[in-house]
Structures are given as C-alpha cells and as structure tokens.
PDB file of N, CA and C in Angstrom:
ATOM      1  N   UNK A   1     -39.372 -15.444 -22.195  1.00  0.00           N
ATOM      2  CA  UNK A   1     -38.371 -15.379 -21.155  1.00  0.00           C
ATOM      3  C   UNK A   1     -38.953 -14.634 -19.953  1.00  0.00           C
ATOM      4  N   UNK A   2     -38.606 -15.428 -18.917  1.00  0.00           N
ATOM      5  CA  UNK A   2     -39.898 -14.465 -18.000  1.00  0.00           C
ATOM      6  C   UNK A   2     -38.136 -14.083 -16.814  1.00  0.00           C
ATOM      7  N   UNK A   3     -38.945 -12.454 -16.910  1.00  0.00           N
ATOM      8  CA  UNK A   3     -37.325 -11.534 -16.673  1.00  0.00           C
ATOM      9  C   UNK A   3     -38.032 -11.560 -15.276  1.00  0.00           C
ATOM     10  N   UNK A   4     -38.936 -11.450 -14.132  1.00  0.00           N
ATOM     11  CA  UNK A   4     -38.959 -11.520 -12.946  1.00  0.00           C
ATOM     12  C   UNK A   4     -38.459 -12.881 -12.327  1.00  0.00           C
ATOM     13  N   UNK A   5     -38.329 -14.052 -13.031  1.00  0.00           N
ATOM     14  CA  UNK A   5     -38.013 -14.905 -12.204  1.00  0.00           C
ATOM     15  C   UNK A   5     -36.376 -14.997 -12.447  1.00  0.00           C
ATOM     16  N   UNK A   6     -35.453 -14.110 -13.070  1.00  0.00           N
ATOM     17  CA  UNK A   6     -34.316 -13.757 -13.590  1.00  0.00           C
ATOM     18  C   UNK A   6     -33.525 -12.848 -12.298  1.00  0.00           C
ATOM     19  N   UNK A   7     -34.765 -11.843 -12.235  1.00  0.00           N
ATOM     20  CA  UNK A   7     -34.283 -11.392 -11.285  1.00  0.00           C
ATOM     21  C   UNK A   7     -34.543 -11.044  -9.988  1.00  0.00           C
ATOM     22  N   UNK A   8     -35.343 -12.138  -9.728  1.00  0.00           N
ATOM     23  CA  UNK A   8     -35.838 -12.829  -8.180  1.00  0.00           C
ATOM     24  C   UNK A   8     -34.602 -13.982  -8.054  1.00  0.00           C
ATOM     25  N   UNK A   9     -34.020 -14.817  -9.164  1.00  0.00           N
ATOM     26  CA  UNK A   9     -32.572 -15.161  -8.847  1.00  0.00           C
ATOM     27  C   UNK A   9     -31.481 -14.453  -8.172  1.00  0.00           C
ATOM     28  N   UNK A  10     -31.059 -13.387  -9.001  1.00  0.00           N
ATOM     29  CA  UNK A  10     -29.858 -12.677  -8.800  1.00  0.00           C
ATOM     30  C   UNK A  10     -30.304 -12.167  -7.748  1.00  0.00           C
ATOM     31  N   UNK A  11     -31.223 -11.076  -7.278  1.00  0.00           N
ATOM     32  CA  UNK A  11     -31.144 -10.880  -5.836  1.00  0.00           C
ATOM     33  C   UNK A  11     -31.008 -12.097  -4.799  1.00  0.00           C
ATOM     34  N   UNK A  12     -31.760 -12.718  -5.152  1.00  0.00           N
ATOM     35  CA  UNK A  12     -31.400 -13.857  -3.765  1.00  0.00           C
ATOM     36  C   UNK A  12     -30.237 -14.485  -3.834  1.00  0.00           C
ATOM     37  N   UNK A  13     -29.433 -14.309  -4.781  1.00  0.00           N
ATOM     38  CA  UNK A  13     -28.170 -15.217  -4.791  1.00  0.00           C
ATOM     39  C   UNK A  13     -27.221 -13.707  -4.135  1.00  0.00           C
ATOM     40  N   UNK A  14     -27.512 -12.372  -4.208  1.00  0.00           N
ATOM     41  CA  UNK A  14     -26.808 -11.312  -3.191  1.00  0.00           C
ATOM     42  C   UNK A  14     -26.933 -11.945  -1.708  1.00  0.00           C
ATOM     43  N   UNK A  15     -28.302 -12.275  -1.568  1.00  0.00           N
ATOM     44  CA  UNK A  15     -28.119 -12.175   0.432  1.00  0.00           C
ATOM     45  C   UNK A  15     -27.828 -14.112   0.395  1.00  0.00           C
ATOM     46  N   UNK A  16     -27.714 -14.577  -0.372  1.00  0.00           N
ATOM     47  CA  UNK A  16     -27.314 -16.256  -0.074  1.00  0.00           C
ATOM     48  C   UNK A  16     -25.797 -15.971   0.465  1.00  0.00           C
ATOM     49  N   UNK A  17     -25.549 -16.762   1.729  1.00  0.00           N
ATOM     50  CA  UNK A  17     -24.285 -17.413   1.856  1.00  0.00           C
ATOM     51  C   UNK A  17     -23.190 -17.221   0.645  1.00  0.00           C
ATOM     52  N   UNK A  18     -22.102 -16.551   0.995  1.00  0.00           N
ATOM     53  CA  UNK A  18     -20.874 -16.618  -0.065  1.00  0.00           C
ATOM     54  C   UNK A  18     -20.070 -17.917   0.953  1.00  0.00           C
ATOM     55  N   UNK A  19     -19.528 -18.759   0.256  1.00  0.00           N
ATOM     56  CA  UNK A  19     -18.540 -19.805   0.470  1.00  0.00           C
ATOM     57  C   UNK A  19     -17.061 -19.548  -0.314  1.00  0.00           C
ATOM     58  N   UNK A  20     -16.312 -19.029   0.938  1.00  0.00           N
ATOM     59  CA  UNK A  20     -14.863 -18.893   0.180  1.00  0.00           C
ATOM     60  C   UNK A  20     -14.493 -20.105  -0.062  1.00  0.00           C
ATOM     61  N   UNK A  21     -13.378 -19.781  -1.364  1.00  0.00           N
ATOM     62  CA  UNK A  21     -13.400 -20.631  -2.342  1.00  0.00           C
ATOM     63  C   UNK A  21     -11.210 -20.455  -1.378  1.00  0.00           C
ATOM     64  N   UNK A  22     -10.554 -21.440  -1.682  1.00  0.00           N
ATOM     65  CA  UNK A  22      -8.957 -21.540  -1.485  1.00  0.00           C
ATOM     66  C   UNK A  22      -8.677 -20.467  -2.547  1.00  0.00           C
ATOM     67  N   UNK A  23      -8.771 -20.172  -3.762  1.00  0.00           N
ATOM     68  CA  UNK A  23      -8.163 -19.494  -4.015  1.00  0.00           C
ATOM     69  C   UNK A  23      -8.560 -17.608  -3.701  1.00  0.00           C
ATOM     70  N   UNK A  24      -9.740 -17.511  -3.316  1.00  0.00           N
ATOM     71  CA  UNK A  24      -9.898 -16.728  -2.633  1.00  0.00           C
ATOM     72  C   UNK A  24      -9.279 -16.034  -1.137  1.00  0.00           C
ATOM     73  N   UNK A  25      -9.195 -17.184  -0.507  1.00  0.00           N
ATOM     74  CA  UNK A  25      -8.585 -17.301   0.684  1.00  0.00           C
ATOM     75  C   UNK A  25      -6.797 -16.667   0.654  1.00  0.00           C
ATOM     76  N   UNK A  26      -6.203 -17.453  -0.910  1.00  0.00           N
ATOM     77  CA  UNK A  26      -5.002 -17.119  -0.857  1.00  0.00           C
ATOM     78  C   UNK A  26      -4.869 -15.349  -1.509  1.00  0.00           C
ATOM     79  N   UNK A  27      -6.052 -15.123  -2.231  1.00  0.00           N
ATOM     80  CA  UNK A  27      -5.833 -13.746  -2.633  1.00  0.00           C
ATOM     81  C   UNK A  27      -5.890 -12.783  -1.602  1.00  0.00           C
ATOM     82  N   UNK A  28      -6.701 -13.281  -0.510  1.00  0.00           N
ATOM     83  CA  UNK A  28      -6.539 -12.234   1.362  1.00  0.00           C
ATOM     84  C   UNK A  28      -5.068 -12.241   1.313  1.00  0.00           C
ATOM     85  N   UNK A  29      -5.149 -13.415   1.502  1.00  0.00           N
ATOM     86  CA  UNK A  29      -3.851 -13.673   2.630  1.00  0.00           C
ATOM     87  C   UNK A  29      -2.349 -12.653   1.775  1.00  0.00           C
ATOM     88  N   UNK A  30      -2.049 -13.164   0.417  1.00  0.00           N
ATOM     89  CA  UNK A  30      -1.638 -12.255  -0.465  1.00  0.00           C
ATOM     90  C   UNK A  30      -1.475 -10.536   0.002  1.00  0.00           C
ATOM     91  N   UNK A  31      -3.368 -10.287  -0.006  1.00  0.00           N
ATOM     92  CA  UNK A  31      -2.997  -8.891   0.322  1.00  0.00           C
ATOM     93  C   UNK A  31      -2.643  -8.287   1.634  1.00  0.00           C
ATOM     94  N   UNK A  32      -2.275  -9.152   2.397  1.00  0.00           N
ATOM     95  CA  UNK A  32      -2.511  -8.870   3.828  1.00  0.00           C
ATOM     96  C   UNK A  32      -1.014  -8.931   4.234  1.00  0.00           C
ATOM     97  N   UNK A  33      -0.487  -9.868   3.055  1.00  0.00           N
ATOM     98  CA  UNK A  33       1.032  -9.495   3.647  1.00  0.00           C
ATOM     99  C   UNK A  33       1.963  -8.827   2.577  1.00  0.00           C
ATOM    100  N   UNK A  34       1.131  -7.669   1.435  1.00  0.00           N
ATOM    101  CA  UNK A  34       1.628  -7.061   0.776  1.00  0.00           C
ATOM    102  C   UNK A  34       1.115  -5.504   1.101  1.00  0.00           C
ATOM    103  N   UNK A  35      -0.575  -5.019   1.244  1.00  0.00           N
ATOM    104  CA  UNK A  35      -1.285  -4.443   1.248  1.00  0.00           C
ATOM    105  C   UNK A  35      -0.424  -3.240   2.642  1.00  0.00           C
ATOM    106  N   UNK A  36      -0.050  -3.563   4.040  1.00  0.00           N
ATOM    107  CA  UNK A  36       0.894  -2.310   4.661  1.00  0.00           C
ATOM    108  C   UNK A  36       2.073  -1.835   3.779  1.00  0.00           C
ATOM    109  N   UNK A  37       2.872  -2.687   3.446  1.00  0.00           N
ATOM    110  CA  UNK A  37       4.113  -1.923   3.392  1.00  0.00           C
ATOM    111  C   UNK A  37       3.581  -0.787   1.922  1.00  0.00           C
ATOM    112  N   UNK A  38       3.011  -1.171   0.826  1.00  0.00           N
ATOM    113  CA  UNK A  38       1.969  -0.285   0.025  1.00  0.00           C
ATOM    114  C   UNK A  38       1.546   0.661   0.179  1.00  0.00           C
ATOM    115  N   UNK A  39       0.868   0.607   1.330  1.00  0.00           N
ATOM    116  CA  UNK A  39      -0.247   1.553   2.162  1.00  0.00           C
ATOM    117  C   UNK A  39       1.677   2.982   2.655  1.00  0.00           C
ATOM    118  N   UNK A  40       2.345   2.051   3.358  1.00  0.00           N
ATOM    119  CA  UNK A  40       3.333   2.802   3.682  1.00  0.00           C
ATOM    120  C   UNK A  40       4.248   3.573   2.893  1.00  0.00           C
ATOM    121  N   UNK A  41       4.593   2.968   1.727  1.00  0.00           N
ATOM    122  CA  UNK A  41       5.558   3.581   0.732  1.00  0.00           C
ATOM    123  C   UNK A  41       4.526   4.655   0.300  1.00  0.00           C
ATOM    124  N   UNK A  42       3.799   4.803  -0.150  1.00  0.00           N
ATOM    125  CA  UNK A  42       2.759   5.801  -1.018  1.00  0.00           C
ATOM    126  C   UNK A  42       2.249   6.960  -0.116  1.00  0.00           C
ATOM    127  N   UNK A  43       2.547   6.477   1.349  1.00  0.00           N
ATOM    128  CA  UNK A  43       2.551   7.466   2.533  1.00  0.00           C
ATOM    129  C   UNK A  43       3.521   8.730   2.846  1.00  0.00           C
ATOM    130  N   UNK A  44       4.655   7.690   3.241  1.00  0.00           N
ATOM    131  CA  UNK A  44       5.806   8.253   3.426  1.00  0.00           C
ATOM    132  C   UNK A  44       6.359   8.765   2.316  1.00  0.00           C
ATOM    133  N   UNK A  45       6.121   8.609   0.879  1.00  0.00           N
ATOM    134  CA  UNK A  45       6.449   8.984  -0.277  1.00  0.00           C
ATOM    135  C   UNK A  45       6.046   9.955  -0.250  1.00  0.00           C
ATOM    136  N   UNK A  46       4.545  10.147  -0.134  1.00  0.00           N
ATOM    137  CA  UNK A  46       3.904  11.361  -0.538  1.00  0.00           C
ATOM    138  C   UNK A  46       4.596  12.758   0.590  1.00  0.00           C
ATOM    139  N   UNK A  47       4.536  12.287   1.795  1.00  0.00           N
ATOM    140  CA  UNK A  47       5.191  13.024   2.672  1.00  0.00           C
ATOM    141  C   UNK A  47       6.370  13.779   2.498  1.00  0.00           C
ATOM    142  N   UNK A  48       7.007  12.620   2.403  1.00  0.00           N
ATOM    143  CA  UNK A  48       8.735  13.222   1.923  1.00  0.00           C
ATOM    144  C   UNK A  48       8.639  14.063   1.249  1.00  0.00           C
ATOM    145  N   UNK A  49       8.320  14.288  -0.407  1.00  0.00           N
ATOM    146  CA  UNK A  49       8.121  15.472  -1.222  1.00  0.00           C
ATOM    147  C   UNK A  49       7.182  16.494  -1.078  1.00  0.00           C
ATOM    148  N   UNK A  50       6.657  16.587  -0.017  1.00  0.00           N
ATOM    149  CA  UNK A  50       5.848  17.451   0.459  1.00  0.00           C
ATOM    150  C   UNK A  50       6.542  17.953   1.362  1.00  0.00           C
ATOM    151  N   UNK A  51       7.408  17.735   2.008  1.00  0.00           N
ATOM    152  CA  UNK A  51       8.648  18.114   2.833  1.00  0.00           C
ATOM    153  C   UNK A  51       9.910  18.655   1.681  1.00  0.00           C
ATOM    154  N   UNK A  52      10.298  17.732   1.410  1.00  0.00           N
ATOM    155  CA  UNK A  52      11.523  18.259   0.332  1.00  0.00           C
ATOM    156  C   UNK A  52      10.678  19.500  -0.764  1.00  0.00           C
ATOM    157  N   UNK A  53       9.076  19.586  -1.183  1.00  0.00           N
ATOM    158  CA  UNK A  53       8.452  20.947  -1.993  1.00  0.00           C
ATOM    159  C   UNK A  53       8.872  22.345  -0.703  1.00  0.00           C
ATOM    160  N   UNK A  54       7.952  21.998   0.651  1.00  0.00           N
ATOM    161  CA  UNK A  54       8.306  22.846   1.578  1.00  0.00           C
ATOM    162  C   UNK A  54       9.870  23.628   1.987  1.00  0.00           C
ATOM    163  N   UNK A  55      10.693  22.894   1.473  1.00  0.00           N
ATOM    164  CA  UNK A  55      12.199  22.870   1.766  1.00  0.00           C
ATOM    165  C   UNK A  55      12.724  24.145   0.807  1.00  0.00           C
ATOM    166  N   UNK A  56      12.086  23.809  -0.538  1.00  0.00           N
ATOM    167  CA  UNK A  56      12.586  24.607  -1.692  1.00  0.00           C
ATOM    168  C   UNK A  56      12.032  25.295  -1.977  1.00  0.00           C
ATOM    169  N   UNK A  57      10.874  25.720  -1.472  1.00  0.00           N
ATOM    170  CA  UNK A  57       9.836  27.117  -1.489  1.00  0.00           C
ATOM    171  C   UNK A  57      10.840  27.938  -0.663  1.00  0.00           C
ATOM    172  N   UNK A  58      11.343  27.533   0.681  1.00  0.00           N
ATOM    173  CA  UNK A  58      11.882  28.044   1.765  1.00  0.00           C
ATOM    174  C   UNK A  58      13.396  28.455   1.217  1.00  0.00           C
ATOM    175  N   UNK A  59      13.883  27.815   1.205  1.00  0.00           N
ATOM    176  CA  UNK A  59      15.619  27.814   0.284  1.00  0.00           C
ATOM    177  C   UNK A  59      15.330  29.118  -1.258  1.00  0.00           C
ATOM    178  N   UNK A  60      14.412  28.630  -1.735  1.00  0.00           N
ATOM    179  CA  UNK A  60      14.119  29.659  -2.899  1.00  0.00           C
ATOM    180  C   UNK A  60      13.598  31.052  -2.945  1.00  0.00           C
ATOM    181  N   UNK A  61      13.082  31.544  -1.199  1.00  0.00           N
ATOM    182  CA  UNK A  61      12.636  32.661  -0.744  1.00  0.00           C
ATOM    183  C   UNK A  61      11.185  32.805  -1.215  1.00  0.00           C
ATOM    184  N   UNK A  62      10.496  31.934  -1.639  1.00  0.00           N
ATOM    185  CA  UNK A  62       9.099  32.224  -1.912  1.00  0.00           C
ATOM    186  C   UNK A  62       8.484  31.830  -0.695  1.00  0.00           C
ATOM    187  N   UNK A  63       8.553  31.525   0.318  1.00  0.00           N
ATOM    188  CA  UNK A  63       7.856  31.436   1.845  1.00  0.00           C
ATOM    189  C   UNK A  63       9.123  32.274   2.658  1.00  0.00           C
ATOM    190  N   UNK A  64       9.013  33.534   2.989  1.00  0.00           N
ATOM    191  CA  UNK A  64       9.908  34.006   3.830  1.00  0.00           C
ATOM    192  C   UNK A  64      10.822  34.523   2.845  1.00  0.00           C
ATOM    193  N   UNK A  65      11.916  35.401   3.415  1.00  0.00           N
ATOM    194  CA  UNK A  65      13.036  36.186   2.339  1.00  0.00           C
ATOM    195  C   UNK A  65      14.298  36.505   3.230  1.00  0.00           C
ATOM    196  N   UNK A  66      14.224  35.787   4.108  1.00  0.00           N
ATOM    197  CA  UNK A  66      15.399  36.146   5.014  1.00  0.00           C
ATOM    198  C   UNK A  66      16.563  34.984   4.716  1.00  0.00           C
ATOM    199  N   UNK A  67      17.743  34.988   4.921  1.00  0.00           N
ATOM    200  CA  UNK A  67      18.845  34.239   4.892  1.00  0.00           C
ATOM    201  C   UNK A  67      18.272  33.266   5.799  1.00  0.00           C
ATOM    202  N   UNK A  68      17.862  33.404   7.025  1.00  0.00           N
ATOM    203  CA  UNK A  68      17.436  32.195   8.506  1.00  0.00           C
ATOM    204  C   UNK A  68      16.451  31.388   7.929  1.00  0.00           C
ATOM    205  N   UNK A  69      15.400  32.026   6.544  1.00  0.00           N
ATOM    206  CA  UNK A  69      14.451  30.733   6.093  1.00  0.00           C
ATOM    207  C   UNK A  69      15.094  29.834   4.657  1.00  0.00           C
ATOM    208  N   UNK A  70      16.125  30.531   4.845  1.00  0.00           N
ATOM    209  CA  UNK A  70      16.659  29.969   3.220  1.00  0.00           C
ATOM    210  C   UNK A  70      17.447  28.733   3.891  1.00  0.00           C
ATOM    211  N   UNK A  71      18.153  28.775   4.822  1.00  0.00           N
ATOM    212  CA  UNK A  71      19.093  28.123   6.160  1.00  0.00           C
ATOM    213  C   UNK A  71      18.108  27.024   6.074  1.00  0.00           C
ATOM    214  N   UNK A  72      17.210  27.204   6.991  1.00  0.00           N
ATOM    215  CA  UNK A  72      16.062  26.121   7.578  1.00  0.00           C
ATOM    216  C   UNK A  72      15.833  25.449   6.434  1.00  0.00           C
ATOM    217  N   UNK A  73      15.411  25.879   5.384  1.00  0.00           N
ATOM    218  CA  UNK A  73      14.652  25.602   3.577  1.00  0.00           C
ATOM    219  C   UNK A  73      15.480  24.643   3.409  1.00  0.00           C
ATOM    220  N   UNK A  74      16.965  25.059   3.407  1.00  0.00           N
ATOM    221  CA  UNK A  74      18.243  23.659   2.871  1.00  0.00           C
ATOM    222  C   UNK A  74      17.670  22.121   3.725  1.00  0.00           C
ATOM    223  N   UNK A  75      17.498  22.611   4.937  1.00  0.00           N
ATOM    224  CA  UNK A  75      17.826  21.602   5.877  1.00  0.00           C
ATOM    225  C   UNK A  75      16.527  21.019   5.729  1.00  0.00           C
ATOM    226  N   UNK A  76      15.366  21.835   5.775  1.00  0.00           N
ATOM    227  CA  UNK A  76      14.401  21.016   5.292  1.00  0.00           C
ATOM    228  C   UNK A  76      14.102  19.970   4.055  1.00  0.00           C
ATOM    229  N   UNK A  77      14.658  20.417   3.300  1.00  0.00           N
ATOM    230  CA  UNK A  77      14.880  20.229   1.613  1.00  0.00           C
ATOM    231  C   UNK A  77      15.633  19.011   1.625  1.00  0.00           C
ATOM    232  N   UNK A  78      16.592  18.962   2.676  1.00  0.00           N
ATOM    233  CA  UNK A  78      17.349  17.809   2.554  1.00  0.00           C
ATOM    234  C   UNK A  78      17.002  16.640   3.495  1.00  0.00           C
ATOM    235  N   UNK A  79      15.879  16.981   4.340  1.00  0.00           N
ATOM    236  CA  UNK A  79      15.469  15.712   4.824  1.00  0.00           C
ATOM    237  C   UNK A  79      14.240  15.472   4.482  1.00  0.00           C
ATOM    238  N   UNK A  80      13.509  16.121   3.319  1.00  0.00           N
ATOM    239  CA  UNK A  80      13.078  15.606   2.635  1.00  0.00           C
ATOM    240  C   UNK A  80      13.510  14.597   1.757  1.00  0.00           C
ATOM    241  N   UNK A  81      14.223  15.142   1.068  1.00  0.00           N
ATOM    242  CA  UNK A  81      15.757  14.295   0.069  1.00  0.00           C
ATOM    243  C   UNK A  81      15.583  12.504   0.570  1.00  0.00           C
ATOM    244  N   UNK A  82      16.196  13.247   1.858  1.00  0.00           N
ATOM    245  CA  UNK A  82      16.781  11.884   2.834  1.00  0.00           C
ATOM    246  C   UNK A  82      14.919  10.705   2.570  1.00  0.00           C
ATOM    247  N   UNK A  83      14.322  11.242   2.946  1.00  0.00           N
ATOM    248  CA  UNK A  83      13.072  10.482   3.367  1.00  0.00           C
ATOM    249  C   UNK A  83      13.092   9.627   1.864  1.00  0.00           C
ATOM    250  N   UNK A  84      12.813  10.519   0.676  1.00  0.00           N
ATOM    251  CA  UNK A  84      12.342   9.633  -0.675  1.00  0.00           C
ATOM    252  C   UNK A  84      13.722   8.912  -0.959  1.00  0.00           C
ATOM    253  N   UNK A  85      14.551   8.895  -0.158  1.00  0.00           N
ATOM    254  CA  UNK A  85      15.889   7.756  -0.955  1.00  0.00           C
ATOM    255  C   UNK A  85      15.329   6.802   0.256  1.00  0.00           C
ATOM    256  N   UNK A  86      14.696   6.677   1.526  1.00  0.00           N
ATOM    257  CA  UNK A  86      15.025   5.557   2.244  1.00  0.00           C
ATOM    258  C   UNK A  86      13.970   5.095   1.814  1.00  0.00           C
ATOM    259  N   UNK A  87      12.841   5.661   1.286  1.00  0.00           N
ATOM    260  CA  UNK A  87      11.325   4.665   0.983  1.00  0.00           C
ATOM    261  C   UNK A  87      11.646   3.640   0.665  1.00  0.00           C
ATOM    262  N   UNK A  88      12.013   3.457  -0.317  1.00  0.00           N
ATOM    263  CA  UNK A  88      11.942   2.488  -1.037  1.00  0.00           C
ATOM    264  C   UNK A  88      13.045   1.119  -0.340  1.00  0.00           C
ATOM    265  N   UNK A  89      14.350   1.451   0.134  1.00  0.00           N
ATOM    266  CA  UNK A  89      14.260   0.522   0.981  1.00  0.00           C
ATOM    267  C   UNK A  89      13.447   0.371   2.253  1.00  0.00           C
ATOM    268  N   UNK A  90      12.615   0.948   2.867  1.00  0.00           N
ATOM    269  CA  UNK A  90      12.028   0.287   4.068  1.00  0.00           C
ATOM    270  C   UNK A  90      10.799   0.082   3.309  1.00  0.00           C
ATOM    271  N   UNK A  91      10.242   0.397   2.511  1.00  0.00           N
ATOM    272  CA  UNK A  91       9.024  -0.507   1.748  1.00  0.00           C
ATOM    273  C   UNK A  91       9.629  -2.288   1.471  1.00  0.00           C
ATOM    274  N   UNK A  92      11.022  -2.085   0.619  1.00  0.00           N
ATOM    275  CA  UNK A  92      11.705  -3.475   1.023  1.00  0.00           C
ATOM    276  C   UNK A  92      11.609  -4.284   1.942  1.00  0.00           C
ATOM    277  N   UNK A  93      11.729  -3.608   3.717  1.00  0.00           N
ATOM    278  CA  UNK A  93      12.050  -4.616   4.337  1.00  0.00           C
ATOM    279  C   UNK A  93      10.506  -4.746   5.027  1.00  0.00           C
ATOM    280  N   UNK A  94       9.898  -3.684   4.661  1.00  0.00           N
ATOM    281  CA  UNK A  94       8.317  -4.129   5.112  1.00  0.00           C
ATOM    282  C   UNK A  94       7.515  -5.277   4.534  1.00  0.00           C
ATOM    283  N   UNK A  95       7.633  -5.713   3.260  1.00  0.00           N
ATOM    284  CA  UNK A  95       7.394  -6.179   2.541  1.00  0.00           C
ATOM    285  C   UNK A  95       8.012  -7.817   2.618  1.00  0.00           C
ATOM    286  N   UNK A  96       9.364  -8.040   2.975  1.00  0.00           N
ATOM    287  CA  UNK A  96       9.834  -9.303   3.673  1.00  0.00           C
ATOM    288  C   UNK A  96       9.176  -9.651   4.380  1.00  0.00           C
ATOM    289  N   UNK A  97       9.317  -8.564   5.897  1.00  0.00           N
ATOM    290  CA  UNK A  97       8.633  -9.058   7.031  1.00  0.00           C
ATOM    291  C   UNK A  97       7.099  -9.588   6.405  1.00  0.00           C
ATOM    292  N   UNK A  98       6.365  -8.830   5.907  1.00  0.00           N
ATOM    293  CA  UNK A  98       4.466  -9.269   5.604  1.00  0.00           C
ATOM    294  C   UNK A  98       4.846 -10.699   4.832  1.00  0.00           C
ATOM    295  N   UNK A  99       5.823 -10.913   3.761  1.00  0.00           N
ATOM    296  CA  UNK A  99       6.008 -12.759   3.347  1.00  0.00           C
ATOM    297  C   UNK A  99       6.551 -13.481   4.619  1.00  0.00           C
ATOM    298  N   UNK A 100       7.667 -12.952   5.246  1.00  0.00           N
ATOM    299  CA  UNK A 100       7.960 -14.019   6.466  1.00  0.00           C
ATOM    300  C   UNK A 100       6.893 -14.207   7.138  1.00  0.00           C
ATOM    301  N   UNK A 101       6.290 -13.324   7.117  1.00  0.00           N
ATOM    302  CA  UNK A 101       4.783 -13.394   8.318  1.00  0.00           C
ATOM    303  C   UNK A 101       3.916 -14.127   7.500  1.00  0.00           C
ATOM    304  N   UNK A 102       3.355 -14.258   6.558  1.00  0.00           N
ATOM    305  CA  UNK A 102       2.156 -15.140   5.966  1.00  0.00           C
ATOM    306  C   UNK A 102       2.869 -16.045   5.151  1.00  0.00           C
ATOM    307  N   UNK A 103       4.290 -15.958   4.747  1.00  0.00           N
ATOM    308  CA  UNK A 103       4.296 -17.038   3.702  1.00  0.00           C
ATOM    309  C   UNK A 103       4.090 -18.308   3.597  1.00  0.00           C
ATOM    310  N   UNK A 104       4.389 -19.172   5.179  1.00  0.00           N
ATOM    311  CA  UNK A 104       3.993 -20.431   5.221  1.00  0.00           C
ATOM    312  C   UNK A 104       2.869 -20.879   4.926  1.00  0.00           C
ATOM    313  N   UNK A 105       1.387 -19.694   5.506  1.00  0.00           N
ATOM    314  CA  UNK A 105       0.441 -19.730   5.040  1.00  0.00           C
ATOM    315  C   UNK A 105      -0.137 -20.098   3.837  1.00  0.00           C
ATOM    316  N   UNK A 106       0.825 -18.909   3.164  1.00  0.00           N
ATOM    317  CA  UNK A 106       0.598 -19.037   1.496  1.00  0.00           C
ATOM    318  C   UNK A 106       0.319 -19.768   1.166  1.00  0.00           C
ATOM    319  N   UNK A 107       2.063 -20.535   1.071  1.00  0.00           N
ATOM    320  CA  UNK A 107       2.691 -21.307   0.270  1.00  0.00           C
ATOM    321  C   UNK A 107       1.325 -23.029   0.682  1.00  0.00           C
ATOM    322  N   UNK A 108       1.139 -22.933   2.362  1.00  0.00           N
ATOM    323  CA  UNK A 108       0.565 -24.305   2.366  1.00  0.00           C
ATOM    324  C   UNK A 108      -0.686 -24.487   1.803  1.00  0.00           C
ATOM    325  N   UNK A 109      -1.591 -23.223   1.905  1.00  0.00           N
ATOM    326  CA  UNK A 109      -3.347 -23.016   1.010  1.00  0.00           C
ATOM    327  C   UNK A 109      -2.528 -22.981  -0.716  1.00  0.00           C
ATOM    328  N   UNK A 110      -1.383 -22.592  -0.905  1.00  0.00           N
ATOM    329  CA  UNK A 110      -1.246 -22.886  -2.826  1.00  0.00           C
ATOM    330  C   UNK A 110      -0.618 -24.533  -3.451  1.00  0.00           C
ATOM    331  N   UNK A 111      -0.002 -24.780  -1.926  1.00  0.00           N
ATOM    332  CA  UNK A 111      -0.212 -26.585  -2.367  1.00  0.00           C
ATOM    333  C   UNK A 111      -1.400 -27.279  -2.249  1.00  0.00           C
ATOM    334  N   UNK A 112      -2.353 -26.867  -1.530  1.00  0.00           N
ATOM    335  CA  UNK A 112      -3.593 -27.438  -1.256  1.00  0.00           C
ATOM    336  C   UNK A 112      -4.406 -27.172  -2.568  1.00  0.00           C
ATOM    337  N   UNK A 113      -4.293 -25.798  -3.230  1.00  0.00           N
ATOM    338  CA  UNK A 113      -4.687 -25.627  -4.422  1.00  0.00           C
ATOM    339  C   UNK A 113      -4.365 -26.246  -5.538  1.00  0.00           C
ATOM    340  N   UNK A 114      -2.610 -26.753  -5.739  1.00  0.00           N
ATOM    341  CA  UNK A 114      -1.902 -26.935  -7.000  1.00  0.00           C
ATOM    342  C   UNK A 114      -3.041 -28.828  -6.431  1.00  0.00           C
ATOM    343  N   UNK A 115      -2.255 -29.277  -5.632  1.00  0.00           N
ATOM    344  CA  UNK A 115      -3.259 -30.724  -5.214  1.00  0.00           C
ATOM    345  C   UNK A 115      -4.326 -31.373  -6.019  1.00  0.00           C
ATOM    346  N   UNK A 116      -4.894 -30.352  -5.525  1.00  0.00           N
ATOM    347  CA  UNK A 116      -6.583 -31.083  -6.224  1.00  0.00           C
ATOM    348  C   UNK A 116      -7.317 -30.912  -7.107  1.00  0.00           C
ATOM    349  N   UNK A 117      -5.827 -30.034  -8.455  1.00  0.00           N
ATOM    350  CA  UNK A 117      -6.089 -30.057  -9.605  1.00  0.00           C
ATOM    351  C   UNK A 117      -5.787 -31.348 -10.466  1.00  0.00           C
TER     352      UNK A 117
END
C-alpha cells in the first residue's frame, strides 16, 4: 500500500475546488434564517439574569447596605425579571421574521431537492 500517494490525495483534494452540493446550500440558508434570533435569545438571556443577579445582590444588601440600594436592587431585579419573561417571545418573533425572510428560498432549493430524487 503505498501511503504517500494516499496522502498526496487527501491534501490535494483540501485545496481542490469544493462544489456546493443543494443540500448544502439549503443547510446555509436554514442557518441564516434561524442562526440571529439564537445568537439573540442566548444574549439577551444571558443579560437579563445578570441584571435580575445585580438586582438581588442590591435588594439583599450585599452590594451597598442602605435602604436607597435595596430601593434601586427591587427595581433593578425587576427589570431584570421583565427582560427573561420577554426573551423568549421576541426570540419568537425573530425567528418568523428569519422564515418569512428565507422561506420561499427554502422551501424552492427543497423542491428542487425532493425532484431529482
């Protein structure tokens, strides 16, 4: 078995031309109108409870000890609150919009696929 001409293949098949394939094409397109609102929920998620943690350090007197940071702490605490209940619907409507936006796409490269099986 001669292993240099094995792997004088595989490298040259790295720098050869890649030819997207349709179903490749539809796995972009896929992530492209799923991949923001994703990127966004896991954002704003992370945020929010990093706001609503900040809130209840403050409310609980472990940052500050005055009544005026315990005050602020609630209010912080609660729009933290507020943020992780709306994620998940505006990840919802982000997530419409990215299918209204590519779905025709989709849908016309996955008939072209189902086709010419």
């Amino acid at each position: 078995m001669n292993t240099d001409k094995i792997y004088a293949e595989h490298i040259a098949n790295e720098y050869a031309p890649k030819d997207t394939t349709k179903v490749k094409q539809l796995k972009k397109l896929d992530n492209k109108a799923k991949l923001p609102s994703t990127i966004f929920a896991y954002t704003f998620g992370i945020i929010s409870a990093l706001v609503l943690g900040v809130g209840m350090c403050l409310a609980m007197k472990v940052i500050g000890s005055s009544v005026a940071t315990m005050v602020v702490g609630i209010i912080v605490g609660v729009l933290g609150i507020a943020g992780c209940a709306v994620n998940y619907f505006i990840y919802k409507k982000m997530r419409e919009h990215g299918k209204a936006k590519y779905g025709s796409d989709i849908m016309q490269l996955a008939k072209e696929i189902s086709e010419e099986e």
